[in-house]
N, C-alpha and C. Protein backbone atom coordinates (compact mmCIF):
# COMPACT_ATOMS: atom_id res chain seq x y z
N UNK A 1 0.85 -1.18 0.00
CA UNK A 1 0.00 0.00 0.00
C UNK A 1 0.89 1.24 0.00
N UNK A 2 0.02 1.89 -0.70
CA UNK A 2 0.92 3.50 -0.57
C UNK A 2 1.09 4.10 0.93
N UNK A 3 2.29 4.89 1.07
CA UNK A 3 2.63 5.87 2.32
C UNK A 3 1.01 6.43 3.15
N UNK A 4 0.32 7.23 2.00
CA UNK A 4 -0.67 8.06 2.33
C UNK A 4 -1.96 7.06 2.97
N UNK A 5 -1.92 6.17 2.18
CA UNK A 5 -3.07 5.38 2.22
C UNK A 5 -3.04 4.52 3.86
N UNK A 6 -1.32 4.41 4.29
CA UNK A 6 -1.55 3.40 6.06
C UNK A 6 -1.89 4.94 6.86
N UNK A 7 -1.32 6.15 6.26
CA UNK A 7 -1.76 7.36 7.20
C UNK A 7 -2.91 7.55 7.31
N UNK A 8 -3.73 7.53 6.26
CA UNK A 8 -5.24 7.86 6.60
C UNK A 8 -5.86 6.68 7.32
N UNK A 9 -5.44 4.90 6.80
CA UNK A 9 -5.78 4.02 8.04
C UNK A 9 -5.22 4.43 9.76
N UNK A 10 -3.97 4.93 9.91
CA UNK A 10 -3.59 4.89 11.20
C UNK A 10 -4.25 6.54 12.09
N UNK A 11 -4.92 7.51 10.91
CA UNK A 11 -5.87 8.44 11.53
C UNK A 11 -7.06 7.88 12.00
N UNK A 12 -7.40 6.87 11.00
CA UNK A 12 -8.97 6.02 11.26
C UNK A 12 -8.90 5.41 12.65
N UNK A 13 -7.78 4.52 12.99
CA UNK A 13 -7.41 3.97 14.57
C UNK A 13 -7.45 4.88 15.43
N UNK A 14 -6.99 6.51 15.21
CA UNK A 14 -7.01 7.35 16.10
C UNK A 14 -8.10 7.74 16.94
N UNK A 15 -9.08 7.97 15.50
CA UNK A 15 -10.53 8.34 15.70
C UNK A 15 -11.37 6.96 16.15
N UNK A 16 -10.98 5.90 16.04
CA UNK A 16 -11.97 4.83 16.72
C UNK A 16 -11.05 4.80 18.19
N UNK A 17 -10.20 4.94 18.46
CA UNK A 17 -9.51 4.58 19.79
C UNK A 17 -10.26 5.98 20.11
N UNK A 18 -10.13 7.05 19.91
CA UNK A 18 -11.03 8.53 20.92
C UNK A 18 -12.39 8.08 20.70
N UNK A 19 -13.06 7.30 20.06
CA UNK A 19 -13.93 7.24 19.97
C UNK A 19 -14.53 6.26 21.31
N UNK A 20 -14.03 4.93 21.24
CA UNK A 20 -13.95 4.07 21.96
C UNK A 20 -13.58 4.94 23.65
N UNK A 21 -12.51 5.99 23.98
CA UNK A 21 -12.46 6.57 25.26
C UNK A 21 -13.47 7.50 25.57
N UNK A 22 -14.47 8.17 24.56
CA UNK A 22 -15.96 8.52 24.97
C UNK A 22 -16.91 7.90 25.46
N UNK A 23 -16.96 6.97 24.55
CA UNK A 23 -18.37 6.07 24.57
C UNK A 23 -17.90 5.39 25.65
N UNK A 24 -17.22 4.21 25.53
CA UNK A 24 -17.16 2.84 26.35
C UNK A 24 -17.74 3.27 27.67
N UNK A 25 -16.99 4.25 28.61
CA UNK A 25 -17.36 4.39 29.81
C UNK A 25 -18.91 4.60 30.04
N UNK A 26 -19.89 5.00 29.13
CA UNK A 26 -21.20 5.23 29.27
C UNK A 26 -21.70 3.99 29.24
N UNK A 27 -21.25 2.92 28.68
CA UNK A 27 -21.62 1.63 28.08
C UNK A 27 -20.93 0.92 28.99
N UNK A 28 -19.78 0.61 29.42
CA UNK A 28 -19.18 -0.30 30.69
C UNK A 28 -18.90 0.61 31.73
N UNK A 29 -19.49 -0.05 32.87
CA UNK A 29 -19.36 0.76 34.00
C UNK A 29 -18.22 0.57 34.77
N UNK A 30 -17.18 -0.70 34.39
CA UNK A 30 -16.04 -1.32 35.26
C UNK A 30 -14.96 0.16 34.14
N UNK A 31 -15.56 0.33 32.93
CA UNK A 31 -14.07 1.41 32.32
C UNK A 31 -14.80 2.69 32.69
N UNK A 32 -13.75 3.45 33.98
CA UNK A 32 -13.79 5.14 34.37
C UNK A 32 -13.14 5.68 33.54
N UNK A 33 -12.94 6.75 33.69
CA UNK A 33 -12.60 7.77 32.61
C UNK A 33 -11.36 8.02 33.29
N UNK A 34 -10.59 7.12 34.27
CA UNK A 34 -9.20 6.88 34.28
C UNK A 34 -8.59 5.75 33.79
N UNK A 35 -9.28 5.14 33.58
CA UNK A 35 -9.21 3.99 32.93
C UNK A 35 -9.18 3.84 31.31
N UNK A 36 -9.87 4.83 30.51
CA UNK A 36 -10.49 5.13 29.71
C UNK A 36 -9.11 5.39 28.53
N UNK A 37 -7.94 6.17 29.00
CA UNK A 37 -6.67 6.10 28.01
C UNK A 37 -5.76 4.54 28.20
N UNK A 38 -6.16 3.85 29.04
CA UNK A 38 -5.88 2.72 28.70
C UNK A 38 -6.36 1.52 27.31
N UNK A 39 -7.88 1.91 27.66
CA UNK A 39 -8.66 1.22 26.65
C UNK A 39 -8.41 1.56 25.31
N UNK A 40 -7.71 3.10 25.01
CA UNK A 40 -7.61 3.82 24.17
C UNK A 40 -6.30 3.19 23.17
N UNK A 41 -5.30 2.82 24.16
CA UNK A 41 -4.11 2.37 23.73
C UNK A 41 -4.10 0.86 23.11
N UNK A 42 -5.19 0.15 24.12
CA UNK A 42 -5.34 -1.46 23.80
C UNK A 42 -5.81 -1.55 22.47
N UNK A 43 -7.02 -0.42 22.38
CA UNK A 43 -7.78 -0.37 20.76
C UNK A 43 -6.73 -0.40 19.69
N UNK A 44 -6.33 0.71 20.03
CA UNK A 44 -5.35 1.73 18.79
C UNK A 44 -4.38 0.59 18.44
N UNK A 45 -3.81 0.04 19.41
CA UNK A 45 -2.70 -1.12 19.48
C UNK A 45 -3.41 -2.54 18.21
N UNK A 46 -4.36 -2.96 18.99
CA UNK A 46 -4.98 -3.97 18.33
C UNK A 46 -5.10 -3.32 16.87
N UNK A 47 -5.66 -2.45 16.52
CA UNK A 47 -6.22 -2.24 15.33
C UNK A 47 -4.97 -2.33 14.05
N UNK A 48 -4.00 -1.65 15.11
CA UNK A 48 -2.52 -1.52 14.29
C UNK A 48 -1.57 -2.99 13.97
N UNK A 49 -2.25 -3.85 14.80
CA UNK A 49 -1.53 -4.70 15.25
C UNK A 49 -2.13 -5.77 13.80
N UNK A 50 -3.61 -5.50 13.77
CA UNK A 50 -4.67 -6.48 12.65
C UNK A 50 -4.02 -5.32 11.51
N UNK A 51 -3.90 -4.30 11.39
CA UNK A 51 -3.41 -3.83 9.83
C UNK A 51 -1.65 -4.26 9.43
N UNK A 52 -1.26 -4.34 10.46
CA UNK A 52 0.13 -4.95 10.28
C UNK A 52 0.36 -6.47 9.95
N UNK A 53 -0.41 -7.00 9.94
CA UNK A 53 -0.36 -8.58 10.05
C UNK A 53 -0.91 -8.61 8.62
N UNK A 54 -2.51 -7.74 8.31
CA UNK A 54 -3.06 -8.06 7.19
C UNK A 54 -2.02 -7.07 5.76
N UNK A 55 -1.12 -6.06 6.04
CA UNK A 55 -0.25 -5.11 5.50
C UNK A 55 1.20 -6.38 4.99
N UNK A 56 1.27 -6.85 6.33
CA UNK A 56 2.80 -8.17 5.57
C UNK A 56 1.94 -9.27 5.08
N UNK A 57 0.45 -10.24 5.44
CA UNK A 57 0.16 -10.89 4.68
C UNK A 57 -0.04 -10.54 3.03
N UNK A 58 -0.27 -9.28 2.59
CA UNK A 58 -0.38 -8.51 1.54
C UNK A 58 0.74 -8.48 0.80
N UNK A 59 2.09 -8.22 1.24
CA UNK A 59 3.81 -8.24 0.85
C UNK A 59 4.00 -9.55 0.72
N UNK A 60 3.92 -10.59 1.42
CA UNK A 60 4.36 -11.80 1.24
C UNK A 60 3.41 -11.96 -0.13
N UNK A 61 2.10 -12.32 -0.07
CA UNK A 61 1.73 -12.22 -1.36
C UNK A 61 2.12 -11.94 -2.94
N UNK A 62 2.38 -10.62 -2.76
CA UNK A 62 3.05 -9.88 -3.62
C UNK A 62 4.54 -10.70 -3.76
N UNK A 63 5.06 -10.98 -2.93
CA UNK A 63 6.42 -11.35 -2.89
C UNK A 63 6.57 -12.86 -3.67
N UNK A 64 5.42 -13.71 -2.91
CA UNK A 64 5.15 -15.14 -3.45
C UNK A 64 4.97 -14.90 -4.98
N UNK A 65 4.08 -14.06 -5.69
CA UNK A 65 4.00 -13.98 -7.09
C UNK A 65 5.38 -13.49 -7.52
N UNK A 66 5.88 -12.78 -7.06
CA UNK A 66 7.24 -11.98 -7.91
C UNK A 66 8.35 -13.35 -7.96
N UNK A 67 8.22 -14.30 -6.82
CA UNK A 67 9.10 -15.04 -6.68
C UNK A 67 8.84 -15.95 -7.68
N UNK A 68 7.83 -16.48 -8.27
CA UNK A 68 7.16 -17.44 -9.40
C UNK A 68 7.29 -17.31 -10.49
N UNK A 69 7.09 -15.96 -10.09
CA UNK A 69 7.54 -15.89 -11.98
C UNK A 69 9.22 -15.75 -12.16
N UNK A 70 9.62 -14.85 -11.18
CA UNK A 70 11.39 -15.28 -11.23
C UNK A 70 12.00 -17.15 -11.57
N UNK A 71 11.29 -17.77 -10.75
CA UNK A 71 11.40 -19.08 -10.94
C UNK A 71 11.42 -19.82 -12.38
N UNK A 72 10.12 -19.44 -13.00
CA UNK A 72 9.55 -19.60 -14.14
C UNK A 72 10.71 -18.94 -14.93
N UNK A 73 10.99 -17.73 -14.84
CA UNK A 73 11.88 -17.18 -15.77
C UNK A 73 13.04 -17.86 -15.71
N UNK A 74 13.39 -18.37 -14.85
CA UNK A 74 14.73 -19.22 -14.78
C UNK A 74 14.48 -20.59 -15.14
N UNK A 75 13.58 -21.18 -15.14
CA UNK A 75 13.41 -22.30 -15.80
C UNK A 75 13.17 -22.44 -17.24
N UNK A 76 12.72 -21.22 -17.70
CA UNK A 76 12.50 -21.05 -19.11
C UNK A 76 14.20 -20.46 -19.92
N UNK A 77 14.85 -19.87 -19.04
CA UNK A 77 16.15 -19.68 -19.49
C UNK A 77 16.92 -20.74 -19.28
N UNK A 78 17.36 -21.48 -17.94
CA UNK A 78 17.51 -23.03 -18.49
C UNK A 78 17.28 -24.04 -19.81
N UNK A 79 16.04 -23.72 -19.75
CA UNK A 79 15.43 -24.68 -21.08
C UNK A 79 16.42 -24.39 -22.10
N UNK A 80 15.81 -22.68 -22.15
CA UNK A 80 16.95 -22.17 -23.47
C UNK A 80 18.06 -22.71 -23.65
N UNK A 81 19.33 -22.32 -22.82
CA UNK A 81 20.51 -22.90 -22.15
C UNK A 81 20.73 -24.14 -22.86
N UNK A 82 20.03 -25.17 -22.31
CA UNK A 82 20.19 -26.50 -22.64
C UNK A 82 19.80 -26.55 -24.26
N UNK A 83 18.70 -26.44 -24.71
CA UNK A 83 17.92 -26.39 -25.96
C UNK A 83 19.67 -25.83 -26.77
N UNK A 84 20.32 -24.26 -26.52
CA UNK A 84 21.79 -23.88 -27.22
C UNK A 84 22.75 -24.78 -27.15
N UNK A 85 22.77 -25.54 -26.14
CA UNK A 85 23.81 -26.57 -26.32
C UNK A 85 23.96 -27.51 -26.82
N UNK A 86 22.80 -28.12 -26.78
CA UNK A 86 22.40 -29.31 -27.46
C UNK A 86 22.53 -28.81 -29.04
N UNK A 87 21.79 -27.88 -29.84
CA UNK A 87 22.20 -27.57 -30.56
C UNK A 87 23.82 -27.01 -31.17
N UNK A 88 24.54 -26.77 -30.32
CA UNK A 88 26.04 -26.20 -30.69
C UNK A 88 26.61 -27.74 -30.42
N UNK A 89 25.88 -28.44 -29.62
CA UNK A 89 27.23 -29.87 -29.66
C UNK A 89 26.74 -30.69 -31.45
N UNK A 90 25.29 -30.37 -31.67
CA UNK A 90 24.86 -31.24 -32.95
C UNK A 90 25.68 -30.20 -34.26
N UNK A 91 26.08 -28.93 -34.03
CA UNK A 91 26.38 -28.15 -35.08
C UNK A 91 28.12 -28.59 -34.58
N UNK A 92 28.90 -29.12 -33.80
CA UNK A 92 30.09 -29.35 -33.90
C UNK A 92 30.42 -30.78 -34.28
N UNK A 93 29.14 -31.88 -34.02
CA UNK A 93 29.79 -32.75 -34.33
C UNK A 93 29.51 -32.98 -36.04
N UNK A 94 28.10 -31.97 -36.58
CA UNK A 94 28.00 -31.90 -37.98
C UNK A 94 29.74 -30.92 -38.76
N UNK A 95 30.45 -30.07 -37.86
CA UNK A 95 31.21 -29.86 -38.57
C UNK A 95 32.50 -30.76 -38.99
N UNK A 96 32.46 -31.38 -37.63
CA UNK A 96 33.56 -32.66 -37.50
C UNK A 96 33.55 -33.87 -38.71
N UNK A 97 32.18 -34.40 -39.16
CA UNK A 97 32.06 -35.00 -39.81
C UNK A 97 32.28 -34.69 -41.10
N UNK A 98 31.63 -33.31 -41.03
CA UNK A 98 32.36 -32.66 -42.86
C UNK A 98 33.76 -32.52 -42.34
N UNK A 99 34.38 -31.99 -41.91
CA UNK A 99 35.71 -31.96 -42.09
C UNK A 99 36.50 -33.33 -42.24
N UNK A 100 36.02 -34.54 -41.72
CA UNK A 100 36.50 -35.73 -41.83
C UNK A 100 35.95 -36.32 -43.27
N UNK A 101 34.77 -35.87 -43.74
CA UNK A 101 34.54 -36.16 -45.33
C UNK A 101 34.89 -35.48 -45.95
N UNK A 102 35.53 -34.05 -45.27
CA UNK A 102 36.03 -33.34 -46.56
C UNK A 102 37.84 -33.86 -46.76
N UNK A 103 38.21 -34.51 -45.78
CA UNK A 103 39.73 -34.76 -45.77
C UNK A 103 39.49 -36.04 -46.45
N UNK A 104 38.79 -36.72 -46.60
CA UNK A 104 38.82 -38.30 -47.17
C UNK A 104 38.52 -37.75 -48.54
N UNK A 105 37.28 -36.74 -49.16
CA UNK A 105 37.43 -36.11 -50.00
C UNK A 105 38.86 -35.68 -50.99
N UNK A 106 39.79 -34.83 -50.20
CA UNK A 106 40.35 -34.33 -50.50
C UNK A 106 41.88 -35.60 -50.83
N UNK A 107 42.11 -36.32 -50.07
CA UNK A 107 42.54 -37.52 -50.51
C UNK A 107 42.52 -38.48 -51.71
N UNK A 108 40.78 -38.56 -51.82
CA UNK A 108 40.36 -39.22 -53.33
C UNK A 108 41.17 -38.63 -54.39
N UNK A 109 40.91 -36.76 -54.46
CA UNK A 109 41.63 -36.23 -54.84
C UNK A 109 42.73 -36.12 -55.33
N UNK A 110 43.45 -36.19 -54.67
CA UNK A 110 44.75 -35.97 -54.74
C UNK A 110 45.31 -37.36 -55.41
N UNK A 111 44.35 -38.52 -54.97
CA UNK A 111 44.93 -40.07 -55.69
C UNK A 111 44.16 -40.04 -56.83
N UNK A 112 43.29 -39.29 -57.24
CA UNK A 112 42.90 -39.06 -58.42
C UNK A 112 43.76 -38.40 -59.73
N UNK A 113 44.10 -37.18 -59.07
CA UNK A 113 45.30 -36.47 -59.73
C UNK A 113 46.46 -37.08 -60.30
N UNK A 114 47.14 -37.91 -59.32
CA UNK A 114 47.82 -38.95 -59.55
C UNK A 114 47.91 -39.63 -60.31
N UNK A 115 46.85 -40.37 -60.32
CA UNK A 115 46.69 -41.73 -61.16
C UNK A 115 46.46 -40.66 -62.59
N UNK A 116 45.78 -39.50 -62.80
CA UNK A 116 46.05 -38.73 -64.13
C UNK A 116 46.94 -38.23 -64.55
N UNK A 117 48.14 -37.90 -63.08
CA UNK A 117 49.73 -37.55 -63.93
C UNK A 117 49.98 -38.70 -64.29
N UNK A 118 49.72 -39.75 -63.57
CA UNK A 118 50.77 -41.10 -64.29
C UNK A 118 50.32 -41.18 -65.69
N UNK A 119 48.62 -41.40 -66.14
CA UNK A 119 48.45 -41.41 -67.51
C UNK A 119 48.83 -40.68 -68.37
N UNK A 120 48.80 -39.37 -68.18
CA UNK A 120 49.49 -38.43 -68.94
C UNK A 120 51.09 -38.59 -69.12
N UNK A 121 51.51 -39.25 -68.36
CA UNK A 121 52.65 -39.21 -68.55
C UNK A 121 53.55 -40.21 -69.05
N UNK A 122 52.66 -41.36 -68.98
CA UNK A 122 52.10 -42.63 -69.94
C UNK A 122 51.85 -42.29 -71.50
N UNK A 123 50.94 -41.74 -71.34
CA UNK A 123 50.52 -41.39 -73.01
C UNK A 123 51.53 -39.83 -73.38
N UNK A 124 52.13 -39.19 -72.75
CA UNK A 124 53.21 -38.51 -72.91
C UNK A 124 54.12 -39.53 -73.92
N UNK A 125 55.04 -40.37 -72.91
CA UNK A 125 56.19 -41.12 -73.57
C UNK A 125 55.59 -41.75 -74.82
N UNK A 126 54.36 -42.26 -74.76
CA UNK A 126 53.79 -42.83 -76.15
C UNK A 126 53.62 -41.88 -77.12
N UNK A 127 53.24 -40.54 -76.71
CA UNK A 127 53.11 -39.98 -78.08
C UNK A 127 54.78 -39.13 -78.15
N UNK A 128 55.60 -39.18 -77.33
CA UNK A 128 56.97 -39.14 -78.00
C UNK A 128 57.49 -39.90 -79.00
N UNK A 129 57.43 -41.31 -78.80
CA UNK A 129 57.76 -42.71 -78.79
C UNK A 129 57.34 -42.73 -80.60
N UNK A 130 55.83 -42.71 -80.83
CA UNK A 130 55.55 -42.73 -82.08
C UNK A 130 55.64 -41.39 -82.85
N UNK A 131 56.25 -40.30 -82.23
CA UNK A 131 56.55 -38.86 -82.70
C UNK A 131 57.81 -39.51 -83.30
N UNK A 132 58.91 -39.97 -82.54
CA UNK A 132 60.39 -40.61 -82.71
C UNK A 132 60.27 -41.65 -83.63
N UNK A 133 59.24 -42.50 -83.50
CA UNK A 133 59.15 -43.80 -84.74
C UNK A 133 58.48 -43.62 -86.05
N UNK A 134 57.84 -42.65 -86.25
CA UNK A 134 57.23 -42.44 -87.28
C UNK A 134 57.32 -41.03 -87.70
C-alpha cells in the first residue's frame, strides 16, 4: 500500500480509539474515565496490530507472485541454455564430420590427380615414342 493510504488508516485507529475513550465508559461501567486512556491504547494497538499482520500478509503475497515468476523465468532460461547446447554440440559434431569427409574427400583427390599424372605421362612417352618412330 501507498505511504498516504496506512496514514489515513492509522488516523482512522485514532478516531476509533477517541472514539472508543468517549463512549465505552457510558456503556461499561467497570471502564472510568481513568481507565479510559488505557482502553484507548489497547484499541489503537490492536487495530494496528490487525493492519500490520493483514499489511505483511499482503507483501508476502506480492512477494510469493514476484518469486514465481522469477522461478519460471529461470526455468524457461535453463530450457533455453540447454535447448543452445544441445544444438552447438549437434552443429560441432555436424562440422567434425564434414571436415573428416572433406579430408577423405580431399585424398580421393589428390589419388585421383595422380593416377592422371601417371596417364598423362604414360601417353606422354607414347606420343613421344611414335613422334620418334614415325
Amino acid at each position: 500500500m501507498r505511504l498516504i493510504l496506512h496514514a489515513i488508516i492509522l488516523a482512522a485507529y485514532c478516531v476509533l480509539a477517541s472514539a472508543v475513550a468517549l463512549v465505552a465508559p457510558a456503556f461499561v461501567q467497570a471502564l472510568t474515565p481513568e481507565i479510559a486512556p488505557l482502553a484507548v491504547a489497547i484499541v489503537f494497538l490492536g487495530c494496528a496490530v490487525v493492519h500490520l499482520f493483514f499489511a505483511q500478509a499482503n507483501r508476502n503475497r506480492r512477494l510469493t507472485e514476484e518469486l514465481i515468476t522469477v522461478r519460471r523465468q529461470a526455468q524457461e532460461i535453463a530450457e533455453d541454455l540447454l535447448s543452445t547446447q544441445t544444438e552447438t554440440l549437434q552443429l560441432r559434431q555436424a562440422i567434425e564430420q564434414t571436415g573428416k569427409a572433406g579430408e577423405q574427400r580431399v585424398s580421393q583427390v589428390v589419388y585421383e590427380v595422380k593416377v592422371l599424372q601417371g596417364l598423362i605421362e604414360a601417353f606422354s612417352r607414347k606420343q613421344a615414342e611414335n613422334i620418334a618412330a614415325g
